[in-house]
C-alpha atoms as a PDB file:
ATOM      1  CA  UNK A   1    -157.020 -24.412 -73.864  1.00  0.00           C
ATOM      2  CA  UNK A   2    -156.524 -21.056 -75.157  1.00  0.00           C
ATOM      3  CA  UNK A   3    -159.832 -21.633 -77.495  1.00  0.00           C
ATOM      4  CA  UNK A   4    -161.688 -22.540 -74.531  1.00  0.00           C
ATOM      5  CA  UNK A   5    -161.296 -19.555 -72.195  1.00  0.00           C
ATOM      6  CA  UNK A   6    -162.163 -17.359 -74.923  1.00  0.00           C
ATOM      7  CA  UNK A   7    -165.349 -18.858 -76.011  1.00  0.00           C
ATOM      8  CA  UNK A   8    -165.746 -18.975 -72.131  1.00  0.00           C
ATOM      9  CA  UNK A   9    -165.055 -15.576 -71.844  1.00  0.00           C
ATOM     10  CA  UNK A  10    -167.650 -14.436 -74.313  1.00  0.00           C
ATOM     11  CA  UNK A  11    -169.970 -16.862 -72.846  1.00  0.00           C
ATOM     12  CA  UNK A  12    -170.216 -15.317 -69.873  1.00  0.00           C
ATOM     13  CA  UNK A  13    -170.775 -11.839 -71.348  1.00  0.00           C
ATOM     14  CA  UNK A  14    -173.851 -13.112 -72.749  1.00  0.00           C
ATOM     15  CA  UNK A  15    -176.977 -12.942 -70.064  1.00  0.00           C
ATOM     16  CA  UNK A  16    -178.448 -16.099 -70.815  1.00  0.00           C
ATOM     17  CA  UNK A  17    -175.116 -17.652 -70.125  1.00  0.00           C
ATOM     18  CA  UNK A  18    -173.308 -15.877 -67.579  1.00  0.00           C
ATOM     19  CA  UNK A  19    -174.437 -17.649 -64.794  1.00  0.00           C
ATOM     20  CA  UNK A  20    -174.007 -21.098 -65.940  1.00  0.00           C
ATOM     21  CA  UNK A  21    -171.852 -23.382 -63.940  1.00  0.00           C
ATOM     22  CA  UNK A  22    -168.621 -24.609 -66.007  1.00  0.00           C
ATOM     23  CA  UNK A  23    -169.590 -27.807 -66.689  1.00  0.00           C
ATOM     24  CA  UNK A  24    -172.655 -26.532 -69.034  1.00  0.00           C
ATOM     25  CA  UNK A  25    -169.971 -23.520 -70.493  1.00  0.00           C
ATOM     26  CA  UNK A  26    -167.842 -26.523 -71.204  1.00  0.00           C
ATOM     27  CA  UNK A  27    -170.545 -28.642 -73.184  1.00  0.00           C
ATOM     28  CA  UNK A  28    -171.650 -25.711 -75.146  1.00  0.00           C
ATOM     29  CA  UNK A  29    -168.114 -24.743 -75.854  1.00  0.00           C
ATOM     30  CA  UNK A  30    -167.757 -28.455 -77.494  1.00  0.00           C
ATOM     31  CA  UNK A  31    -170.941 -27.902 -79.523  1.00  0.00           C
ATOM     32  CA  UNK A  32    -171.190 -24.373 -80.438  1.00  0.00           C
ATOM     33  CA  UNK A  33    -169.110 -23.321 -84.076  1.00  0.00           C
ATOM     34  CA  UNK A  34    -168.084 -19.782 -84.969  1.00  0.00           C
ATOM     35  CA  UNK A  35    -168.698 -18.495 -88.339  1.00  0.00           C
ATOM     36  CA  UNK A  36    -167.332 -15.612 -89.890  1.00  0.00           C
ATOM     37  CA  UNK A  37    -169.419 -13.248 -92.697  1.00  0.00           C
ATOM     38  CA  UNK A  38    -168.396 -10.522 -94.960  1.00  0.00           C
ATOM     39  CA  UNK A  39    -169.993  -6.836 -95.052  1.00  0.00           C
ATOM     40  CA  UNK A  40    -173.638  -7.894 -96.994  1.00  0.00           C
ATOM     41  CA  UNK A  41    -173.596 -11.150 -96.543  1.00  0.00           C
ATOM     42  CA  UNK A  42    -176.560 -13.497 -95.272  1.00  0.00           C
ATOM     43  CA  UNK A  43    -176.259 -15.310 -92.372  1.00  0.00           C
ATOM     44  CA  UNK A  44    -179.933 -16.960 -92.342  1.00  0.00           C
ATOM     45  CA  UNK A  45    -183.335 -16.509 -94.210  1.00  0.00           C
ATOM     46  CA  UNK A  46    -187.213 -16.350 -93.182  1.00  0.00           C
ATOM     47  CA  UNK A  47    -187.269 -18.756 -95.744  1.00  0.00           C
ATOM     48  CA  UNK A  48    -185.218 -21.662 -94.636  1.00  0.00           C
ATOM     49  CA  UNK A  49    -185.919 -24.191 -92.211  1.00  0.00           C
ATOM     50  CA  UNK A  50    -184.577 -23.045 -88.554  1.00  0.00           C
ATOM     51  CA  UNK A  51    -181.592 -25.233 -87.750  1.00  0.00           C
ATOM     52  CA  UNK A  52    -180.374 -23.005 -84.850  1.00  0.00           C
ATOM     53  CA  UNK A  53    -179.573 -20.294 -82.436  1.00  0.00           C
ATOM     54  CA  UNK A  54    -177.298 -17.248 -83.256  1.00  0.00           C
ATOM     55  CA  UNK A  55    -174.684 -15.011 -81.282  1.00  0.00           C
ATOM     56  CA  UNK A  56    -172.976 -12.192 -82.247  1.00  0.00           C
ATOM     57  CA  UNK A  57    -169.423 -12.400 -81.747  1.00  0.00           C
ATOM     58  CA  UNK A  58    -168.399  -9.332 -83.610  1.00  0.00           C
ATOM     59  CA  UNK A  59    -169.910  -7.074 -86.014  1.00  0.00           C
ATOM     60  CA  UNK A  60    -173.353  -5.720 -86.781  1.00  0.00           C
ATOM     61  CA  UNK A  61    -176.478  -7.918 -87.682  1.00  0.00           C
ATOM     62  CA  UNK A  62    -179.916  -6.725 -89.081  1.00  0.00           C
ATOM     63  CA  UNK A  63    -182.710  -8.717 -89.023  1.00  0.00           C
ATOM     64  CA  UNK A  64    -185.248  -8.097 -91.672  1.00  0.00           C
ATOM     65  CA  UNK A  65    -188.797  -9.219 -92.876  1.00  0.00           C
ATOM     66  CA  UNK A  66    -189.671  -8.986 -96.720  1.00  0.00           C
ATOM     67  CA  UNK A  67    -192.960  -8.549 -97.996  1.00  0.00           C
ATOM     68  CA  UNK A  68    -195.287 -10.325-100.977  1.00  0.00           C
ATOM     69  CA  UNK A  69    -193.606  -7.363-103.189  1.00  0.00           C
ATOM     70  CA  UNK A  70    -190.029  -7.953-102.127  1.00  0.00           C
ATOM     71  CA  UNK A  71    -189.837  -4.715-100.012  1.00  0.00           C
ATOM     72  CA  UNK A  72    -187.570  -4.853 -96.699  1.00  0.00           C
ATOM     73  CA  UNK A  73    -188.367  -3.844 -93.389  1.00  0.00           C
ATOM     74  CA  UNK A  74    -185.518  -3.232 -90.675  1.00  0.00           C
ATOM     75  CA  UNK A  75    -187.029  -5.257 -87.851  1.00  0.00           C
ATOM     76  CA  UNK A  76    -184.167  -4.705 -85.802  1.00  0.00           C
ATOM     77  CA  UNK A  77    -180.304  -4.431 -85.042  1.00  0.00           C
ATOM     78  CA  UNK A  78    -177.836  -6.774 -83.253  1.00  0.00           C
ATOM     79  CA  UNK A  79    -174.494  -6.194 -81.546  1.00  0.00           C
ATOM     80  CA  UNK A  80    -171.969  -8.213 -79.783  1.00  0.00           C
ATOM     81  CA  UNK A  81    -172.919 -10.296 -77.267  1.00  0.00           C
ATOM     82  CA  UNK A  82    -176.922 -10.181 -78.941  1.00  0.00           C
ATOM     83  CA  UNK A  83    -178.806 -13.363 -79.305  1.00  0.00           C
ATOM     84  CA  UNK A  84    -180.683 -13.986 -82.499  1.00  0.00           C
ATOM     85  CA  UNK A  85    -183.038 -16.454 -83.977  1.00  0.00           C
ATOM     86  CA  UNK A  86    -183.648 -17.571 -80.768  1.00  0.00           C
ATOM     87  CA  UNK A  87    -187.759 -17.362 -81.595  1.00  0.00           C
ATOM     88  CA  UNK A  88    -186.873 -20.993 -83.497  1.00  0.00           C
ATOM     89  CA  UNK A  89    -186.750 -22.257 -79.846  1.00  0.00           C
ATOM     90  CA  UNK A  90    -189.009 -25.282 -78.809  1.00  0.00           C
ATOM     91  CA  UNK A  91    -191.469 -25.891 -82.137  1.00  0.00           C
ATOM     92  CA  UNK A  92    -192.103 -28.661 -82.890  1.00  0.00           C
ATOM     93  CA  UNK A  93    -191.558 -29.703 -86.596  1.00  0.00           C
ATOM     94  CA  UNK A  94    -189.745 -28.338 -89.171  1.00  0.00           C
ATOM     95  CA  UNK A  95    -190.285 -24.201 -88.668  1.00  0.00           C
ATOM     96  CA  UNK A  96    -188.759 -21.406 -91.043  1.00  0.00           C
ATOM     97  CA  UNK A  97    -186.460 -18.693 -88.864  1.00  0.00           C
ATOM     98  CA  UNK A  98    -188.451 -15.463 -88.395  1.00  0.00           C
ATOM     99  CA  UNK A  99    -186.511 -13.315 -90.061  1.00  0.00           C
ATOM    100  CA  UNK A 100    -183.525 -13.068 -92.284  1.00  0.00           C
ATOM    101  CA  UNK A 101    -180.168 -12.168 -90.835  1.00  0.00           C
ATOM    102  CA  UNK A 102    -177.184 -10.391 -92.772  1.00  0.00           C
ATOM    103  CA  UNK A 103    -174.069  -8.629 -91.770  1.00  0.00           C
ATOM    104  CA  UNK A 104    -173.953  -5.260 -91.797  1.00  0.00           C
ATOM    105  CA  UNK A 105    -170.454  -4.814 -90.695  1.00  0.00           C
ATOM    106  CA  UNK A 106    -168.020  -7.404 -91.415  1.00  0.00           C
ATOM    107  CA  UNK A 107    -167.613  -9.871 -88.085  1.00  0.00           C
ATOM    108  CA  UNK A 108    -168.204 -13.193 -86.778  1.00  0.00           C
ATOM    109  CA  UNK A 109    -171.414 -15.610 -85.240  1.00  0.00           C
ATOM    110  CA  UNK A 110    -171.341 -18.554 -83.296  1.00  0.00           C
ATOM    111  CA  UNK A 111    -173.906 -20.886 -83.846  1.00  0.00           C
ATOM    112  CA  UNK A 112    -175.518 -23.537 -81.734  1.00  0.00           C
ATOM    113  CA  UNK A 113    -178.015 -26.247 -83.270  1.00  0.00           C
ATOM    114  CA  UNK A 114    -181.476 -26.202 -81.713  1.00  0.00           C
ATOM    115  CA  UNK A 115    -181.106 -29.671 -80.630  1.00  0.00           C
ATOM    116  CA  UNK A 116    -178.464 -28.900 -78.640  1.00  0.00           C
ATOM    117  CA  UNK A 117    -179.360 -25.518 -76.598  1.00  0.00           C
ATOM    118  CA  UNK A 118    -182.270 -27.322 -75.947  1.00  0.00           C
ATOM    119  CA  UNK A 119    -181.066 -30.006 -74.428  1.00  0.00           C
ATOM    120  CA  UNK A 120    -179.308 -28.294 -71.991  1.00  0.00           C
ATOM    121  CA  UNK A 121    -181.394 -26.009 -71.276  1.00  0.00           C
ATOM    122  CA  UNK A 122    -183.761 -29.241 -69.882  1.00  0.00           C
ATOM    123  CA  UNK A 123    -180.492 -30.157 -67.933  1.00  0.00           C
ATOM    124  CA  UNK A 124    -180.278 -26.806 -66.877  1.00  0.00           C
ATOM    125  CA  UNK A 125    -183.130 -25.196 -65.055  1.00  0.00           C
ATOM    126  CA  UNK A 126    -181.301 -21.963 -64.328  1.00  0.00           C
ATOM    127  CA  UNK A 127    -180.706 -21.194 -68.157  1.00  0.00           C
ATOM    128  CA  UNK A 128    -184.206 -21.646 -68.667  1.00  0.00           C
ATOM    129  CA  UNK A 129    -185.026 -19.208 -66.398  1.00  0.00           C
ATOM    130  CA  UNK A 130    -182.216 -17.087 -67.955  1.00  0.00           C
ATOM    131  CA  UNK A 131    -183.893 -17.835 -71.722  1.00  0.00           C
ATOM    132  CA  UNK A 132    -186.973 -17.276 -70.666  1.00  0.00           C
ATOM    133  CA  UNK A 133    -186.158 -13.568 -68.901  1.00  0.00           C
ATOM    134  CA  UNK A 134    -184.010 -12.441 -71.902  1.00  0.00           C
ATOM    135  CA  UNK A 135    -187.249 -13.410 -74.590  1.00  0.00           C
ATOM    136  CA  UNK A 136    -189.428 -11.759 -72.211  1.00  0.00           C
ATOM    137  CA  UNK A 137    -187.283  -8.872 -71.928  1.00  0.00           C
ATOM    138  CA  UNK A 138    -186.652  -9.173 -76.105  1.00  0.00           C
ATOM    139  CA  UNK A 139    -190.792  -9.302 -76.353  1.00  0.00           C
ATOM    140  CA  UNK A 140    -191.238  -5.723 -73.952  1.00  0.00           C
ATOM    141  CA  UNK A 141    -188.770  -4.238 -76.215  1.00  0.00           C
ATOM    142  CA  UNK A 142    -190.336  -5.110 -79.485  1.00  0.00           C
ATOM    143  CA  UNK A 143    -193.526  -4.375 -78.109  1.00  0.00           C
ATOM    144  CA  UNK A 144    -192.512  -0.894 -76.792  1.00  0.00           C
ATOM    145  CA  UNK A 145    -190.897   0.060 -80.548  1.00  0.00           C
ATOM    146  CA  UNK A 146    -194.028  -1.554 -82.555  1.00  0.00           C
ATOM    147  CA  UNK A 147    -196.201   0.948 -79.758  1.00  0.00           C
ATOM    148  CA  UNK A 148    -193.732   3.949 -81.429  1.00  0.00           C
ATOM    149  CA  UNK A 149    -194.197   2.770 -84.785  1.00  0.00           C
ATOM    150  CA  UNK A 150    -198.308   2.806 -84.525  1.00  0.00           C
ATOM    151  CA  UNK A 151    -198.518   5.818 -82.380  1.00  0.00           C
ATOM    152  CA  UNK A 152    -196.213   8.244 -82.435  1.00  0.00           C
ATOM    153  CA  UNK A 153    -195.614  11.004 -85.329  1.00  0.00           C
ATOM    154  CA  UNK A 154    -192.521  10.791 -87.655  1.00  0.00           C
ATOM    155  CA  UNK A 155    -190.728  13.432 -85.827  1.00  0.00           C
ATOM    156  CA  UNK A 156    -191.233  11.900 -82.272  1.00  0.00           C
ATOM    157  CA  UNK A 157    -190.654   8.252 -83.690  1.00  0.00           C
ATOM    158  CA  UNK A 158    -187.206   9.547 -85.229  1.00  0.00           C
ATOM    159  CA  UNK A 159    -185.886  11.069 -82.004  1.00  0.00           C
ATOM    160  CA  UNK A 160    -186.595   7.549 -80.172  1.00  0.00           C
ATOM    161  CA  UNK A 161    -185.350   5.683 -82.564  1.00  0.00           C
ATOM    162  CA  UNK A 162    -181.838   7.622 -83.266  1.00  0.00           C
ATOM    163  CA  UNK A 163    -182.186   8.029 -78.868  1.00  0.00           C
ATOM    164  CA  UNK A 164    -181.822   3.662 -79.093  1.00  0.00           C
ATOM    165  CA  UNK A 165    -179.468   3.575 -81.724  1.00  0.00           C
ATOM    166  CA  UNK A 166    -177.348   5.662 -79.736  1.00  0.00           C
ATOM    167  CA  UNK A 167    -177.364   3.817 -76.505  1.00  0.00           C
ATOM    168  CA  UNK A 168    -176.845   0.408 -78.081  1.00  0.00           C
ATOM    169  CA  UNK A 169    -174.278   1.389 -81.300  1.00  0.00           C
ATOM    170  CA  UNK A 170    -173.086   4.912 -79.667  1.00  0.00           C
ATOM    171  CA  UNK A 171    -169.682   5.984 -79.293  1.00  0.00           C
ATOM    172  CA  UNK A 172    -169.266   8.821 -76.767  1.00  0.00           C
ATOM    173  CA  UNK A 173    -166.386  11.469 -77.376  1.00  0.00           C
ATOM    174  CA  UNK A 174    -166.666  14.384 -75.743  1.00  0.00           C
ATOM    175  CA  UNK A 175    -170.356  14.332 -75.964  1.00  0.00           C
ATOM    176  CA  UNK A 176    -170.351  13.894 -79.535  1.00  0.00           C
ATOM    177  CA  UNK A 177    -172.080  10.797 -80.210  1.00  0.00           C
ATOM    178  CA  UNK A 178    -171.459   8.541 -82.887  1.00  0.00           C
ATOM    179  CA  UNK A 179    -173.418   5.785 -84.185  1.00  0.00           C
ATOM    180  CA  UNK A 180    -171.107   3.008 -85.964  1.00  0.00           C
ATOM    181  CA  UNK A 181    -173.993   1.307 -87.769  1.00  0.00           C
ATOM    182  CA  UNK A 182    -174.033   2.073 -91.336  1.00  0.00           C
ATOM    183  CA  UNK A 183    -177.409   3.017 -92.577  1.00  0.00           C
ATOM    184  CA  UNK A 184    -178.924   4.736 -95.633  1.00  0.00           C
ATOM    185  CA  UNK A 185    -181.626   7.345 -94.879  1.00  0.00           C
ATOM    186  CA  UNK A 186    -184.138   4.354 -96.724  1.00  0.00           C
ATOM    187  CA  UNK A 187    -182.871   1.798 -94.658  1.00  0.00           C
ATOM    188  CA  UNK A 188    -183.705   4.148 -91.499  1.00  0.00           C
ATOM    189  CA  UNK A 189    -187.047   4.557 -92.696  1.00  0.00           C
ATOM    190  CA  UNK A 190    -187.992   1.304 -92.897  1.00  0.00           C
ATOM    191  CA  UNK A 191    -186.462   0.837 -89.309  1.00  0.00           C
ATOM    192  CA  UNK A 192    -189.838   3.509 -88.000  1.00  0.00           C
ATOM    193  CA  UNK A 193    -192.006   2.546 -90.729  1.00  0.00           C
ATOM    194  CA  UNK A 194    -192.423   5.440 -92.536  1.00  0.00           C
ATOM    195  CA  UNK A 195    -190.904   6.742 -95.542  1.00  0.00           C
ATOM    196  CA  UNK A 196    -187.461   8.244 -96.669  1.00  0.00           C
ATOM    197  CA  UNK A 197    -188.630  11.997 -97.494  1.00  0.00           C
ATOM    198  CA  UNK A 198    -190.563  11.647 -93.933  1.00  0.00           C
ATOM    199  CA  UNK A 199    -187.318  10.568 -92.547  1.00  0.00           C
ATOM    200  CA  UNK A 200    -185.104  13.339 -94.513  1.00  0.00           C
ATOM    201  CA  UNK A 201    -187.300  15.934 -93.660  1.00  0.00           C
ATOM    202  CA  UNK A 202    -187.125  15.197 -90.053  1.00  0.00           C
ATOM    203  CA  UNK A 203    -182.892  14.969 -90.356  1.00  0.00           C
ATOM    204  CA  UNK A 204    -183.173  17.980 -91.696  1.00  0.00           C
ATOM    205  CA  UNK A 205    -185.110  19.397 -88.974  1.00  0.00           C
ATOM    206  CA  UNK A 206    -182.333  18.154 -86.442  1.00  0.00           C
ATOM    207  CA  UNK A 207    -179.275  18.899 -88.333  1.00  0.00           C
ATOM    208  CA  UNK A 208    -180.936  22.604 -88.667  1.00  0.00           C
ATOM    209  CA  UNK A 209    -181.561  22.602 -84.547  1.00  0.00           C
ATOM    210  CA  UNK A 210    -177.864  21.750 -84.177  1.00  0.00           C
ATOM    211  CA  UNK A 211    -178.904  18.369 -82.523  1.00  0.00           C
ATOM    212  CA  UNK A 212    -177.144  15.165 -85.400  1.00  0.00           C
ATOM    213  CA  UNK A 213    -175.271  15.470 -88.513  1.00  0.00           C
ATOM    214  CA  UNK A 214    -175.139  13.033 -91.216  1.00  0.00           C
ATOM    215  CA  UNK A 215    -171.830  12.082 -92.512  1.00  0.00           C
ATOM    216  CA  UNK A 216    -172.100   9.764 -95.121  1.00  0.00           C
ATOM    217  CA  UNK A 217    -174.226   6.799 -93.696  1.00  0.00           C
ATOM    218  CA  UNK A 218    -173.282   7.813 -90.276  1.00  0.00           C
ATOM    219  CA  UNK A 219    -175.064   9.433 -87.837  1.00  0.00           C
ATOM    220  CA  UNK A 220    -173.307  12.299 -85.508  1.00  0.00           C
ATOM    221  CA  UNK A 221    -175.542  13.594 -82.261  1.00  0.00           C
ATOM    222  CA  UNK A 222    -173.807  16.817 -81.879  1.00  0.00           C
ATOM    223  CA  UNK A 223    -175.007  17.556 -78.193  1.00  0.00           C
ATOM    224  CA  UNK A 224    -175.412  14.546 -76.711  1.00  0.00           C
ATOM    225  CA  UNK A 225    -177.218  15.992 -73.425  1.00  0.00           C
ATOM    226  CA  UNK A 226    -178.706  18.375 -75.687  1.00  0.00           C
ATOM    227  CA  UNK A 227    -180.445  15.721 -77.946  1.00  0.00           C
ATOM    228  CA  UNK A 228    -181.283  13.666 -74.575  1.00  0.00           C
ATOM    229  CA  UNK A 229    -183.095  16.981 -73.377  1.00  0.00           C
ATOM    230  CA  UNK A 230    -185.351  16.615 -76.552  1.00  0.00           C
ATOM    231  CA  UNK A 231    -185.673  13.269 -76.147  1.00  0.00           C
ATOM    232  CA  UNK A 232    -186.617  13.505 -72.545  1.00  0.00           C
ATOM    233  CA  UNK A 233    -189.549  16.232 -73.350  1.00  0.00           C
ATOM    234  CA  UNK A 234    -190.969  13.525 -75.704  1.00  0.00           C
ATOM    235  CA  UNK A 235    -191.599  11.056 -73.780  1.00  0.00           C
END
């Protein structure tokens, strides 16, 4: 009982299920499987078959794509409550996942098999709806940040990107923000597509305005409404 209004619980903080009658929260709850991961580990590969959907309990995910010389790209970051892998959806035939998923702060995933969200989603016309808002949704997003990456120049690109780090990883205190992701100035570059003494230079730029400091692999917005001001004039 106790297992069952928690999985409920997070159920319902998650968009595509929140408005799912009890009956539906109670099949998934019978179906879905939590799975905890360690700091660095993999959860799922681009090169595996796709077996299933994937929700962040706890923790941090990143998703990432590898090129023909082994070089990773960030392609992007999930928190609690985030759905990913959910691309796997409805193909036919054995497909690979799209991307490959590891931890990048210990935590915990459920997982639901393909077979099985599927199904009730063609029980359940309202999730469908819900699944297919939230992929539209995901698609504008990705869209909007692949627009950045193409367009904009490494010091405008930054800003955004540390701007949406902040609002989704951000921890306000007295408008100080913190972002409790931990990522290497490399692994930041490949989040904007561009490289790491593009990236430094531009941190240094900020840190020199009074607008972030770097604390380790941690990123500190000094001024919050200051660095929102900047933001704001970039758009």
């Amino acid at each position: 009982m106790e297992r069952m209004s928690n999985i409920h619980e997070f159920l319902s903080k998650i968009e595509v299920f929140k408005d799912l009658p009890v009956q539906s929260l109670q099949l998934i709850d019978k179906r879905i499987r939590k799975i905890p991961f360690n700091k660095g580990e993999k959860i799922m590969s681009e090169f595996e078959i796709a077996r299933g959907v994937f929700f962040v309990h706890s923790g941090i995910v990143k998703l990432t794509k590898q090129d023909d010389h082994g070089n990773e790209l960030i392609v992007c970051m999930k928190n609690k409550g985030d759905i990913f892998a959910e691309a796997c959806l409805f193909n036919y035939g054995e497909s690979t996942y799209p991307a490959t998923g590891t931890m990048v702060k210990e935590g915990e995933v459920y997982f639901l098999q393909t077979d099985d969200l599927e199904q009730e989603i063609s029980l359940n016309p309202e999730l469908a709806v819900q699944m297919i808002r939230y992929m539209s949704t995901s698609l504008r997003d990705m869209t909007t940040i692949m627009r950045d990456i193409a367009l904009l120049d490494v010091y405008t690109k930054t800003v955004r990107t540390i701007e949406r780090l902040a609002e989704k990883f951000g921890a306000n205190h007295c408008n100080q923000m913190y972002i409790e992701i931990p990522l290497t100035v490399h692994e930041f570059s490949t989040l904007i597509g561009t490289t790491r003494e593009s990236v430094s230079r531009v941190f240094s730029k900020l840190r020199k305005d009074g607008l972030i400091d770097i604390k380790g692999k941690q990123i500190i917005i000094t001024d919050w409404c200051k660095f929102c001001s900047v933001y704001q004039k970039k758009i």
